[in-house]
C-alpha atoms as a PDB file:
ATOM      1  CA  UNK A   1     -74.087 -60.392 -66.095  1.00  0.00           C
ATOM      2  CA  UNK A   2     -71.440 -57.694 -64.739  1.00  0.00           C
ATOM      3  CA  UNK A   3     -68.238 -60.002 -66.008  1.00  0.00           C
ATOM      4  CA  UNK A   4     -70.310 -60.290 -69.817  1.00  0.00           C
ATOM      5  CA  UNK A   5     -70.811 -56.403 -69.966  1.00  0.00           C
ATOM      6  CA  UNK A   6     -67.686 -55.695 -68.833  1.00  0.00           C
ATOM      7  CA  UNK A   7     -66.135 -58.160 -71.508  1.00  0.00           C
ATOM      8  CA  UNK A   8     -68.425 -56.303 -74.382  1.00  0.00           C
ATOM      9  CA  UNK A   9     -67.389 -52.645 -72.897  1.00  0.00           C
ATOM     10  CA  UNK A  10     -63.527 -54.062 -73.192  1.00  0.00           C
ATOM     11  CA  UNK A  11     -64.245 -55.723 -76.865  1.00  0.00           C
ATOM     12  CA  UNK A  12     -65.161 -52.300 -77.917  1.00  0.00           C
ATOM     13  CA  UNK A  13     -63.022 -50.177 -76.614  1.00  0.00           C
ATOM     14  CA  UNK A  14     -59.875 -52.345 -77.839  1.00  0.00           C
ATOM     15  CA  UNK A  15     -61.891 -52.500 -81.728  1.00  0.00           C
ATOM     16  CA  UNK A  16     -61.827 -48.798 -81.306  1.00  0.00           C
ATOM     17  CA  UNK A  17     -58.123 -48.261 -80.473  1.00  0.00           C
ATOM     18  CA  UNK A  18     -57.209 -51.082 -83.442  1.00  0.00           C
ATOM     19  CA  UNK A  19     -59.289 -48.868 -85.299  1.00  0.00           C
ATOM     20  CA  UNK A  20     -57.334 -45.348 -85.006  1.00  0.00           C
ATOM     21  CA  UNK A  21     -53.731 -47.611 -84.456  1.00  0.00           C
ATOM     22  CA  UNK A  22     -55.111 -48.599 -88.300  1.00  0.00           C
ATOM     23  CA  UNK A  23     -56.102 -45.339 -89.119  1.00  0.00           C
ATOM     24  CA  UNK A  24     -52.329 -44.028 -88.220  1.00  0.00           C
ATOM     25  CA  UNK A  25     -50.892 -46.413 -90.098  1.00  0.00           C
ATOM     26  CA  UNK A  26     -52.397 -45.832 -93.130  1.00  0.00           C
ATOM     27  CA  UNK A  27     -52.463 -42.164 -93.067  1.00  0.00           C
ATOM     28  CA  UNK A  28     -48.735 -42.068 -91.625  1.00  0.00           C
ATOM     29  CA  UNK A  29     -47.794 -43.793 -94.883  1.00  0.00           C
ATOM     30  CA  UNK A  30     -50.382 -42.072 -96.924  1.00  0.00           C
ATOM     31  CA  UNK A  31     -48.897 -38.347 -95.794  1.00  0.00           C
ATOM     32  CA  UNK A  32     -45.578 -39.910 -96.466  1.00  0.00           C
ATOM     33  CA  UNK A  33     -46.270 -40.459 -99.754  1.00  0.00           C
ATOM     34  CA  UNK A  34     -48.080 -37.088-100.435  1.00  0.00           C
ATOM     35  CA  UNK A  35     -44.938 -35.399 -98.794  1.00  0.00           C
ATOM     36  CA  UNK A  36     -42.157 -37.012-101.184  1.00  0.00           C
ATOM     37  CA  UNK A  37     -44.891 -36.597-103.922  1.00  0.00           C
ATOM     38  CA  UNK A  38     -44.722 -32.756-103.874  1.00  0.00           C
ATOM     39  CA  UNK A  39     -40.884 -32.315-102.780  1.00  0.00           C
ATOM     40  CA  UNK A  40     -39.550 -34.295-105.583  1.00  0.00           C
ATOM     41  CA  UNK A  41     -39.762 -31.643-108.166  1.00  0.00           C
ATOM     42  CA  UNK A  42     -36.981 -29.885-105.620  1.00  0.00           C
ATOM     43  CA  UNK A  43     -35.275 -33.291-105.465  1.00  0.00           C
ATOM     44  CA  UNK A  44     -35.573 -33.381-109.417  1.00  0.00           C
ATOM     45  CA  UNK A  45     -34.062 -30.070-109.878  1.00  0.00           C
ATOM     46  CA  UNK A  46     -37.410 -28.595-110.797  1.00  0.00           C
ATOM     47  CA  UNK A  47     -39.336 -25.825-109.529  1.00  0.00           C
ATOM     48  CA  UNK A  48     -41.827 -26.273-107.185  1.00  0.00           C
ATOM     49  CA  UNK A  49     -45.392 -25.186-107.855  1.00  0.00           C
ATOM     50  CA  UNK A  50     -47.454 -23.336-105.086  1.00  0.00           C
ATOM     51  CA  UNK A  51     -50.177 -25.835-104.811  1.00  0.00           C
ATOM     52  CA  UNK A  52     -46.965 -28.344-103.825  1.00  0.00           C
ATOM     53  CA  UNK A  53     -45.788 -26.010-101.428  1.00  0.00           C
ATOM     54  CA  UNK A  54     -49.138 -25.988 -99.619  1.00  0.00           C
ATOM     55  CA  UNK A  55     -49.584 -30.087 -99.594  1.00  0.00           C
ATOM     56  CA  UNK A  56     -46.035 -30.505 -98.211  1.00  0.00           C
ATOM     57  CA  UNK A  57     -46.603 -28.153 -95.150  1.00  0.00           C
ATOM     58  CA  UNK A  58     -50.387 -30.016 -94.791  1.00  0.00           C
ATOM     59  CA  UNK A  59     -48.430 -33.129 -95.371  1.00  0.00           C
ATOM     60  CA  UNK A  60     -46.389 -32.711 -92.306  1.00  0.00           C
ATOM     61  CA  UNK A  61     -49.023 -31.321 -90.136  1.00  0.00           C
ATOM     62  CA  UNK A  62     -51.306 -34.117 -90.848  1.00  0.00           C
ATOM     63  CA  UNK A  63     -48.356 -36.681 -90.139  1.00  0.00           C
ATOM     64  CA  UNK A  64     -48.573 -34.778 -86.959  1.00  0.00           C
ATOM     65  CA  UNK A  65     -52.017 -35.127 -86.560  1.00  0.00           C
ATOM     66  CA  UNK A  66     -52.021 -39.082 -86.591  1.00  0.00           C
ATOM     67  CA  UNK A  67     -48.563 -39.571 -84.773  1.00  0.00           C
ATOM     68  CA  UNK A  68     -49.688 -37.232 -81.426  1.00  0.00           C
ATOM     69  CA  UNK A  69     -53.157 -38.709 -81.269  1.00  0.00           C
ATOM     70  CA  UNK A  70     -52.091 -42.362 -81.633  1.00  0.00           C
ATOM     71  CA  UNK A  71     -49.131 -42.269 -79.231  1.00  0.00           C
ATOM     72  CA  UNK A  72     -51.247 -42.832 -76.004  1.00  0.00           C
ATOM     73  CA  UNK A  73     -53.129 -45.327 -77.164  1.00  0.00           C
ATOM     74  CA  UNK A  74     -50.220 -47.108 -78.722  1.00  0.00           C
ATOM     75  CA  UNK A  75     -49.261 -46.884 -75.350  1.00  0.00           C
ATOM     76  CA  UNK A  76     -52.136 -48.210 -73.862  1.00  0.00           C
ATOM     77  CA  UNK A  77     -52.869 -50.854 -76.190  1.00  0.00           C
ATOM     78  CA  UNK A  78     -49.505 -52.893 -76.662  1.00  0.00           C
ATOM     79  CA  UNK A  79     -46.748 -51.353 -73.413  1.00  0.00           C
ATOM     80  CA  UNK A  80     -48.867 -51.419 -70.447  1.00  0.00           C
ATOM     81  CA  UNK A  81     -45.826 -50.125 -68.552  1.00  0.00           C
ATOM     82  CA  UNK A  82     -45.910 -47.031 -67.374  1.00  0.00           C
ATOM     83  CA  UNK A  83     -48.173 -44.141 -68.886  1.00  0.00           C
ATOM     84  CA  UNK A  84     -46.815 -40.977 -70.367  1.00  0.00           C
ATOM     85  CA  UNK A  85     -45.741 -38.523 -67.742  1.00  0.00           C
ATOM     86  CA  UNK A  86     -46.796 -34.955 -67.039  1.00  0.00           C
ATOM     87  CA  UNK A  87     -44.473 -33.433 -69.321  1.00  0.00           C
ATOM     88  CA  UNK A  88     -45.227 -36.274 -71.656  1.00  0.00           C
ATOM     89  CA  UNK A  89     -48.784 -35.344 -71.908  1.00  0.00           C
ATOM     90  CA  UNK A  90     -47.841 -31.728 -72.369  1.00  0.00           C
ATOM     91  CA  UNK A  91     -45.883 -32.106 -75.616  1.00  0.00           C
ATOM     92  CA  UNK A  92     -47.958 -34.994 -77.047  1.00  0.00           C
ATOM     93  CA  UNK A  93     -51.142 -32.711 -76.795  1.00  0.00           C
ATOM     94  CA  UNK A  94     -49.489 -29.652 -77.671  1.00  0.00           C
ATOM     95  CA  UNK A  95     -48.318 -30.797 -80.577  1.00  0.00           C
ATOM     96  CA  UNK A  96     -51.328 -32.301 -81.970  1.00  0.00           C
ATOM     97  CA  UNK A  97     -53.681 -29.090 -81.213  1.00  0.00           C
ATOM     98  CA  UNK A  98     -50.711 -27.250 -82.913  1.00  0.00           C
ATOM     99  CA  UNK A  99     -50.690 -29.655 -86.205  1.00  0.00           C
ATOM    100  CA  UNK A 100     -54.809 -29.961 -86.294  1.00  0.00           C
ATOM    101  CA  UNK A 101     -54.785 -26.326 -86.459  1.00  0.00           C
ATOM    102  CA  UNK A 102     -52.342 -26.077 -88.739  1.00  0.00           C
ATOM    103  CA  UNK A 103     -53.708 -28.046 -91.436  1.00  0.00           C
ATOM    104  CA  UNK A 104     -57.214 -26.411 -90.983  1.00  0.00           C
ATOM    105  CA  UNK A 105     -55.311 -23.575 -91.916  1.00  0.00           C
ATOM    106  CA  UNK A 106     -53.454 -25.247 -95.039  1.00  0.00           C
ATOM    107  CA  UNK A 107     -56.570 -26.393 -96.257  1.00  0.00           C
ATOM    108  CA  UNK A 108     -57.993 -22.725 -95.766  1.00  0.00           C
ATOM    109  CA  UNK A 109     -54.989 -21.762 -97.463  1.00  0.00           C
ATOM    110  CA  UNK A 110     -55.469 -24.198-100.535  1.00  0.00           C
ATOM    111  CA  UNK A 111     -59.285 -23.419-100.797  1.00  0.00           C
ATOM    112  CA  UNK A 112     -59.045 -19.670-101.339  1.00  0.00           C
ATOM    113  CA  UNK A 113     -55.654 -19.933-103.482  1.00  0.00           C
ATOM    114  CA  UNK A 114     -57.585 -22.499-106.024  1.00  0.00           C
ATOM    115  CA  UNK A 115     -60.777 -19.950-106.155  1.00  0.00           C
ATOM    116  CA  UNK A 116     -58.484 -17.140-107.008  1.00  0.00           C
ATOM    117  CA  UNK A 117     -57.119 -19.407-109.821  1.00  0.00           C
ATOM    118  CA  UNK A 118     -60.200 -20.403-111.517  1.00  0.00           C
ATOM    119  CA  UNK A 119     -62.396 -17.243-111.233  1.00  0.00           C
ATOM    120  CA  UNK A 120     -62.543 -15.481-113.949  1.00  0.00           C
ATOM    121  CA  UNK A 121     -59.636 -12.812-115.149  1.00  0.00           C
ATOM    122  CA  UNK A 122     -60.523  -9.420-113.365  1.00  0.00           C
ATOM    123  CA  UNK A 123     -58.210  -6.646-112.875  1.00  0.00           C
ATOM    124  CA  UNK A 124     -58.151  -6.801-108.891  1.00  0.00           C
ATOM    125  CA  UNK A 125     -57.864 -10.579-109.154  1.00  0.00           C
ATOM    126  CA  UNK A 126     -55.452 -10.788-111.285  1.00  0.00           C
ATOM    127  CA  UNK A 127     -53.453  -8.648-109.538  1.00  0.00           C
ATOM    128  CA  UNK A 128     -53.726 -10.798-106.451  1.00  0.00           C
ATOM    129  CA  UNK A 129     -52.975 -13.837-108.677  1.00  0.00           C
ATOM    130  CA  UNK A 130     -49.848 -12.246-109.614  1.00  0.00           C
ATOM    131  CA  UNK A 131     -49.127 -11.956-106.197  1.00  0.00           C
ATOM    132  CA  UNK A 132     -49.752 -15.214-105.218  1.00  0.00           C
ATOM    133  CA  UNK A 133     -46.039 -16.662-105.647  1.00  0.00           C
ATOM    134  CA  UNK A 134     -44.827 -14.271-102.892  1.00  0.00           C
ATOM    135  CA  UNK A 135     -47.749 -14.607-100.560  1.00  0.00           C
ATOM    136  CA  UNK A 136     -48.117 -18.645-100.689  1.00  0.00           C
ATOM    137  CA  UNK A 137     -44.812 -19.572 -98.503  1.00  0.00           C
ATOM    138  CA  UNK A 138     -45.240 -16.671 -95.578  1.00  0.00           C
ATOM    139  CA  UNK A 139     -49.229 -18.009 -95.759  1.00  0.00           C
ATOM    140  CA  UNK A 140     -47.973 -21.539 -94.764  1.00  0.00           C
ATOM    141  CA  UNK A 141     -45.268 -20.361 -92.059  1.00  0.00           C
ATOM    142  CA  UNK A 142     -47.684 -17.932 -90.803  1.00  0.00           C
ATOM    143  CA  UNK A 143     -49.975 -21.040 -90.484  1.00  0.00           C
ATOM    144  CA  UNK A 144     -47.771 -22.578 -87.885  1.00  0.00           C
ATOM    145  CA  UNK A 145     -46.835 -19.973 -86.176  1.00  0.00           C
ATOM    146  CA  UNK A 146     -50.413 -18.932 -85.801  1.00  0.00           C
ATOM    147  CA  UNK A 147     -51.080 -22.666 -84.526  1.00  0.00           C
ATOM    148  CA  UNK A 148     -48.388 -22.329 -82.167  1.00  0.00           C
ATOM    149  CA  UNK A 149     -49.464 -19.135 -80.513  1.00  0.00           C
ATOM    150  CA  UNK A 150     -52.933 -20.027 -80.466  1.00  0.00           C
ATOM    151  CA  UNK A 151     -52.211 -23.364 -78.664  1.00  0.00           C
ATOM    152  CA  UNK A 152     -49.660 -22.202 -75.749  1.00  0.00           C
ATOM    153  CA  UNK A 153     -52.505 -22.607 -73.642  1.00  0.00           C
ATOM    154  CA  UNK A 154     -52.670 -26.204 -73.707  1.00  0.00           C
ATOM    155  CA  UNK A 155     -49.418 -27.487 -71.236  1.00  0.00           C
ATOM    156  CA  UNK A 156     -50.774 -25.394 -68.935  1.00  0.00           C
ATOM    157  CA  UNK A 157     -54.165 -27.149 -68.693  1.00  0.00           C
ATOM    158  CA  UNK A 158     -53.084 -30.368 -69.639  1.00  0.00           C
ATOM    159  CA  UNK A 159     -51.837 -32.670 -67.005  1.00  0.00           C
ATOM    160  CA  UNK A 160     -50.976 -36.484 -66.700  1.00  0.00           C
ATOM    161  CA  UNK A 161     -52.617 -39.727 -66.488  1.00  0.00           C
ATOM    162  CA  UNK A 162     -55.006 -40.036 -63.762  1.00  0.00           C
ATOM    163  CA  UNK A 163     -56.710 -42.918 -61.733  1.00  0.00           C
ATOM    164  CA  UNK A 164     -60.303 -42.811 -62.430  1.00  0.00           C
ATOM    165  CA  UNK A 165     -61.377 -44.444 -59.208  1.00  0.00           C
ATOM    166  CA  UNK A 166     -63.029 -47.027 -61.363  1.00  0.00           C
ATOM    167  CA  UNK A 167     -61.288 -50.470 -60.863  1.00  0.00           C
ATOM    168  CA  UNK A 168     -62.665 -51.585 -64.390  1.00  0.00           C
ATOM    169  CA  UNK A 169     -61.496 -48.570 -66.473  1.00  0.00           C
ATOM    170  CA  UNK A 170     -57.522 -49.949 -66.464  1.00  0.00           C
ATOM    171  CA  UNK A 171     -56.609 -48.632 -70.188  1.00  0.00           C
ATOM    172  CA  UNK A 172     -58.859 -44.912 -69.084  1.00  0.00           C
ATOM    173  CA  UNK A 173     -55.607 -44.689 -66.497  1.00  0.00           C
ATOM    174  CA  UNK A 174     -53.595 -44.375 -69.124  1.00  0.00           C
ATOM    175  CA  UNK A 175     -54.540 -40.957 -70.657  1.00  0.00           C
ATOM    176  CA  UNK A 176     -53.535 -37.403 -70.143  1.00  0.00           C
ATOM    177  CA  UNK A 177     -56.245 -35.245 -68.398  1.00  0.00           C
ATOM    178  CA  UNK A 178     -56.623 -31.628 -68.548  1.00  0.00           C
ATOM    179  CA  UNK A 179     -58.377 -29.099 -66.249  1.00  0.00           C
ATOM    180  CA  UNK A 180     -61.609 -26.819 -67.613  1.00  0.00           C
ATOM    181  CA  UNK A 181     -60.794 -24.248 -69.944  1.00  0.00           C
ATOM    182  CA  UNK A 182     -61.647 -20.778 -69.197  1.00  0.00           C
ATOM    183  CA  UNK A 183     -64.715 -19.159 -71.168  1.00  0.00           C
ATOM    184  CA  UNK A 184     -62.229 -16.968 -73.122  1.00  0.00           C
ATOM    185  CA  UNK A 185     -59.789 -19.391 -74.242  1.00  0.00           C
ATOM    186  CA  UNK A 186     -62.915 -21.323 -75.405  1.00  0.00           C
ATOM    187  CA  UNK A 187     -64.063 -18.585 -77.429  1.00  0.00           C
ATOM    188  CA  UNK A 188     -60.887 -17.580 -79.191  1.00  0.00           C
ATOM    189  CA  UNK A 189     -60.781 -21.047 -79.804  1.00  0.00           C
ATOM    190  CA  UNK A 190     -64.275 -20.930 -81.565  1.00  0.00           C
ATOM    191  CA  UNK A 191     -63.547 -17.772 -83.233  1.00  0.00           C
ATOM    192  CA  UNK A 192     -60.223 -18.955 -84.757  1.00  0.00           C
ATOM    193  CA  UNK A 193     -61.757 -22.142 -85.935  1.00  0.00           C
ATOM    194  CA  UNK A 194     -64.938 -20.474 -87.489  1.00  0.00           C
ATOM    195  CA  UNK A 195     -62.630 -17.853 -89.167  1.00  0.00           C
ATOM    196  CA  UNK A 196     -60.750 -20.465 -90.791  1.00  0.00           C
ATOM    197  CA  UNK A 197     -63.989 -22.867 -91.984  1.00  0.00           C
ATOM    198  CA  UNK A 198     -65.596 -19.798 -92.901  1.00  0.00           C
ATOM    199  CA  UNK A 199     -63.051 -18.769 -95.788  1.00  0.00           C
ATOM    200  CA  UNK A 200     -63.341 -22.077 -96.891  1.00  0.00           C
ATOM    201  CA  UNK A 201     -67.122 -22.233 -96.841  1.00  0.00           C
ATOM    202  CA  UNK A 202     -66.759 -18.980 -98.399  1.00  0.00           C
ATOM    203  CA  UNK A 203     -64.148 -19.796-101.317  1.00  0.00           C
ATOM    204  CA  UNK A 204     -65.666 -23.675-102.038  1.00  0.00           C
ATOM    205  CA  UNK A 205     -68.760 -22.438-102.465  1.00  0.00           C
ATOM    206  CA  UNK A 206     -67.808 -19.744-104.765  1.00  0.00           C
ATOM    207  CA  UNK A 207     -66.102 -22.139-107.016  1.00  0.00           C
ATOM    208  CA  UNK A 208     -68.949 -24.627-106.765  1.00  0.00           C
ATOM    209  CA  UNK A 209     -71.376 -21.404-107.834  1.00  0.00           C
ATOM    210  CA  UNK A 210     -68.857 -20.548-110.848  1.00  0.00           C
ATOM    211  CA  UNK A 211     -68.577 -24.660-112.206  1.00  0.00           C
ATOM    212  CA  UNK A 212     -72.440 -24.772-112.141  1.00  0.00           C
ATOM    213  CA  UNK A 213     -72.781 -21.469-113.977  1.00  0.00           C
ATOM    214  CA  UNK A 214     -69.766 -22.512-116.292  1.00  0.00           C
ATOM    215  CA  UNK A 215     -71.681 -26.147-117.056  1.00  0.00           C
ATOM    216  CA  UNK A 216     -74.580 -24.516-117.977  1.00  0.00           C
ATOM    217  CA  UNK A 217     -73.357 -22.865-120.816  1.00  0.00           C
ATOM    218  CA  UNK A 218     -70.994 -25.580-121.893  1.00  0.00           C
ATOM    219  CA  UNK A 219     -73.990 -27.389-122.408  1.00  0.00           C
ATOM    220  CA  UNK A 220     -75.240 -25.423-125.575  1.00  0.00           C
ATOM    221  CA  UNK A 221     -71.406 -26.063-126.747  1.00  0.00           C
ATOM    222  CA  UNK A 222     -71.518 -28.807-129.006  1.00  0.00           C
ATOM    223  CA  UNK A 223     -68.234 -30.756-129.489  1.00  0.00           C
ATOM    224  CA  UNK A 224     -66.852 -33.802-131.624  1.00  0.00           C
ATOM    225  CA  UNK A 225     -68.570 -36.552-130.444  1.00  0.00           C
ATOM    226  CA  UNK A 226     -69.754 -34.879-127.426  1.00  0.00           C
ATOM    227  CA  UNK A 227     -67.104 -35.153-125.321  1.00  0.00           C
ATOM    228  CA  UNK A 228     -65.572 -32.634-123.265  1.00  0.00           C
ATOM    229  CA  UNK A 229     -62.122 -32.358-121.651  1.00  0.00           C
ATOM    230  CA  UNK A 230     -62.371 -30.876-118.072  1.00  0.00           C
ATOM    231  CA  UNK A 231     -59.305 -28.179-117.847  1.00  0.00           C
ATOM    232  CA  UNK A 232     -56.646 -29.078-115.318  1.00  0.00           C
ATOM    233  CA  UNK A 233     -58.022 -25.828-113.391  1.00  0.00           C
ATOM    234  CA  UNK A 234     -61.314 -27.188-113.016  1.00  0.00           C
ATOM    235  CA  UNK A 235     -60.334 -30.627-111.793  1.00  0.00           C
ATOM    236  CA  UNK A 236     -58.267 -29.305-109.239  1.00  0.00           C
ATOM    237  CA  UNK A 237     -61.454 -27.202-107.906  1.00  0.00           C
ATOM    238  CA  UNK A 238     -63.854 -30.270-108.329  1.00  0.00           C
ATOM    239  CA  UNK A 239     -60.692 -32.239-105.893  1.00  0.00           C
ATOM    240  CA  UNK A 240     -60.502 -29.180-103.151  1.00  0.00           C
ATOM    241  CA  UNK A 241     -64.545 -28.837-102.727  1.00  0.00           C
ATOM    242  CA  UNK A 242     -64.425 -32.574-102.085  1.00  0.00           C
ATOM    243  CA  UNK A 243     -61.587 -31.659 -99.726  1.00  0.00           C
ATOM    244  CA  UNK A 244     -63.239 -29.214 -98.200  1.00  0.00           C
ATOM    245  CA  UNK A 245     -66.717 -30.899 -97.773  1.00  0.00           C
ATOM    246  CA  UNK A 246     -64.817 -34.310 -96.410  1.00  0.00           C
ATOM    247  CA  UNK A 247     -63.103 -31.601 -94.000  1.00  0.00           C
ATOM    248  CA  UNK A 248     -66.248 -29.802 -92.519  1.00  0.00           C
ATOM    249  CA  UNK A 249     -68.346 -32.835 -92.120  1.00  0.00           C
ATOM    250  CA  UNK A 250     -65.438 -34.657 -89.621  1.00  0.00           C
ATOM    251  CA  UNK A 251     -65.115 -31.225 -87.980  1.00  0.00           C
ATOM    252  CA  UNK A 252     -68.429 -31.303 -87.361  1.00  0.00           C
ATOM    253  CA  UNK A 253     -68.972 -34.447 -85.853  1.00  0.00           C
ATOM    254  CA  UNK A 254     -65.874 -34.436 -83.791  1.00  0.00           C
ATOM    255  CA  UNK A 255     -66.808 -31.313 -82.415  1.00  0.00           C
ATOM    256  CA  UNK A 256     -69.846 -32.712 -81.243  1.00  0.00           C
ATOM    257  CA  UNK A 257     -68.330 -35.379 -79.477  1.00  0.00           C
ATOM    258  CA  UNK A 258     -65.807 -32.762 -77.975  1.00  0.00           C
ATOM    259  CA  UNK A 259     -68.597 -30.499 -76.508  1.00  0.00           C
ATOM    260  CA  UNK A 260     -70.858 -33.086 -75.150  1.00  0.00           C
ATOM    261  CA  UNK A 261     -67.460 -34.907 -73.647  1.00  0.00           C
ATOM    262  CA  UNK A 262     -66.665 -30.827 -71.795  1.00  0.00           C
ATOM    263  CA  UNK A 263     -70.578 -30.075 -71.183  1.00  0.00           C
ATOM    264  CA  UNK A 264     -71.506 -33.122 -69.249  1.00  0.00           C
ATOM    265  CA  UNK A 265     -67.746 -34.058 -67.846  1.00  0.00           C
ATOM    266  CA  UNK A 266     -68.606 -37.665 -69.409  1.00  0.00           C
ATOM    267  CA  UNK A 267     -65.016 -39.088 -69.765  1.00  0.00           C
ATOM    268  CA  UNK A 268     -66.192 -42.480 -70.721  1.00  0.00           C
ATOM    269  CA  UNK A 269     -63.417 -43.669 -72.451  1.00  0.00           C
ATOM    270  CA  UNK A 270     -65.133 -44.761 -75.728  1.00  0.00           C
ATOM    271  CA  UNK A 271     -66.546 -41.406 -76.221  1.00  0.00           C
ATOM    272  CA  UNK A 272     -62.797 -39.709 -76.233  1.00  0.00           C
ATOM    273  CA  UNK A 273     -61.536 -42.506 -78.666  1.00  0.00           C
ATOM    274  CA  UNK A 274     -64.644 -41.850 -80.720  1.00  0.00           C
ATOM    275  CA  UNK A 275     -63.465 -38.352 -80.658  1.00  0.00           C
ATOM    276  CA  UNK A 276     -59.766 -39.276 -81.784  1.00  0.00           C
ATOM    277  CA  UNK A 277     -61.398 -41.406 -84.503  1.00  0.00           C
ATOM    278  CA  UNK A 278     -63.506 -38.000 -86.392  1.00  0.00           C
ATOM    279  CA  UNK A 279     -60.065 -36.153 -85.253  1.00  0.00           C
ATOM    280  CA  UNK A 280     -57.932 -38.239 -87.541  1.00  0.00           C
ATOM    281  CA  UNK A 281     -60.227 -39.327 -90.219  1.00  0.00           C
ATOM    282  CA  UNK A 282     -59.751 -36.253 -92.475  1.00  0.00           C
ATOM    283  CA  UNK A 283     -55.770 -36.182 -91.984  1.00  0.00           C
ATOM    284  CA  UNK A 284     -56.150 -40.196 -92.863  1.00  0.00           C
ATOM    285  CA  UNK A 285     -58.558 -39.882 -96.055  1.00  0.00           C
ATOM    286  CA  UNK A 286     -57.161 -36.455 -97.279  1.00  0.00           C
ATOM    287  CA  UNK A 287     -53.952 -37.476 -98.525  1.00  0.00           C
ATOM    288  CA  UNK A 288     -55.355 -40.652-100.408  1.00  0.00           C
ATOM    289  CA  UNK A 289     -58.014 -37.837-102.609  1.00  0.00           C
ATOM    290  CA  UNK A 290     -55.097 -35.982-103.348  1.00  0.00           C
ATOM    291  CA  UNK A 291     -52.980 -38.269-104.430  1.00  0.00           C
ATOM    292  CA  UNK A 292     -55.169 -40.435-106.379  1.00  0.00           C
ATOM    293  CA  UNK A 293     -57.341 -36.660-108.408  1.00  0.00           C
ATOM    294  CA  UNK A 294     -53.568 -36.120-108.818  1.00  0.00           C
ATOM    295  CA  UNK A 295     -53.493 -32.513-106.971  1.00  0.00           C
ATOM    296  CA  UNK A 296     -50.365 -31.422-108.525  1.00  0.00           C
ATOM    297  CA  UNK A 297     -52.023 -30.655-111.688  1.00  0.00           C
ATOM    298  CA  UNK A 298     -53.194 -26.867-111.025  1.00  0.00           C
ATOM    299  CA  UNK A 299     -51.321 -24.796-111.919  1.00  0.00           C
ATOM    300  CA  UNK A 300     -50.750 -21.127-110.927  1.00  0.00           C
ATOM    301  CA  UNK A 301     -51.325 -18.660-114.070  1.00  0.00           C
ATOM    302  CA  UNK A 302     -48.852 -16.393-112.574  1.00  0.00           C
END
């Protein structure tokens, strides 16, 4: 009975792994393809619009995202040699808590910089759209550096792979531990986050309040044969709210799984790639809704 559960604990724990080694695949060439998609008006000699510069930065960061979180269990699943070192751990993690924050932050970034396109023109936002061309690149550098800072906690509390004491658990040998994180790291942590999903809360929902208020009085506008072309500005809104929404739900459930995994000290090893799954699903999906609703289209009225 022992040898059959342990064979159904392995069978899911290697359809998890082929599950996020698929899900970096995909999204590796899916950010690849957003990334060339918004540099090759530079390439072309053309100037680059400020909803491109955004999705190139987020582009790399969720490249970032995928590549960090699927090294170890690349590792795990086809080397079986030797597991990443110390120092191997270090700059693996470090750079994927640096790139998940920094394209919460470029999505933050996009969110508010589409609401201050479509709302309405007012003389204290139009002066901030005017500004927008001049704030948009510092917003996305500031973004990593922010990320960086934020993060230089993590080589000091994560460490190498470590034996588990459970003879069955061979592939749980082969991933980086970390000590407890102090109560304030946790909560700057929590602030920084809830900063970040709050603007976008904050700007999506504003835009979803103004295309409800703006439908209901197209509706008493009668056109030729009753069709109405959505503006490029209001596509591009309709595209980051799904953004946005497809953002905050993974955040939410991989935070759950985060918590109850540093709560309870339960490092059971499908719960952590669970985790890794809701971590990478956004920076997977997120490229493929912009590319195919054609984000390019809005357009700064600068």
């Amino acid at each position: 009975m022992s040898f059959q559960n342990n064979v159904q604990r392995t069978t899911g724990e290697m359809a998890l792994t082929t599950i996020l080694l698929f899900q970096m695949g995909i999204g590796t060439l899916a950010n690849v393809t957003l990334f060339f998609f918004n540099v090759s008006p530079i390439l072309c000699g053309h100037k680059q619009r400020l909803p491109n510069t955004i999705l190139t930065h987020k582009a790399v960061a969720n490249l970032l995202v995928l590549l960090s979180a699927g090294i170890p269990h690349k590792m795990a699943a086809f080397v079986l040699r030797k597991p990443l070192s110390s120092l191997g751990c270090k700059f693996v993690y470090y750079v994927h808590r640096v790139a998940r924050s920094t394209t919460m932050c470029c999505t933050c970034v996009l969110s508010t910089h589409q609401f201050f396109i479509l709302i309405p023109e007012r003389a204290v936002w139009t002066m901030l759209r005017g500004r927008a061309p001049k704030i948009i690149d510092p917003s996305c550098c500031i973004c990593w550096m922010f990320s960086v800072l934020m993060n230089i906690y993590v080589p000091v509390k994560v460490t190498g792979s470590q034996d588990t004491g459970n003879s069955s658990d061979i592939l749980g040998t082969w991933f980086c531990s970390s000590s407890t994180l102090s109560a304030g790291t946790v909560i700057l942590w929590f602030v920084s986050d809830a900063m970040f999903i709050g603007l976008m809360i904050w700007s999506s929902g504003s835009m979803a309040l103004f295309l409800y208020r703006h439908h209901q009085r197209m509706q008493y506008i009668h056109t030729p044969n009753g069709y109405r072309k959505c503006s490029p500005e209001t596509r591009a809104a309709h595209t980051v709210l799904m953004l946005v929404a497809t953002f905050v739900n993974f955040y939410a459930l991989n935070s759950t799984f985060v918590f109850y995994v540093a709560a309870f000290l339960d490092f059971r090893l499908w719960l952590i790639e669970t985790s890794n799954i809701l971590a990478s699903c956004f920076p997977t999906f997120s490229p493929f809704l912009l590319i195919l609703r054609d984000s390019g289209v809005p357009r700064s009225r600068s």
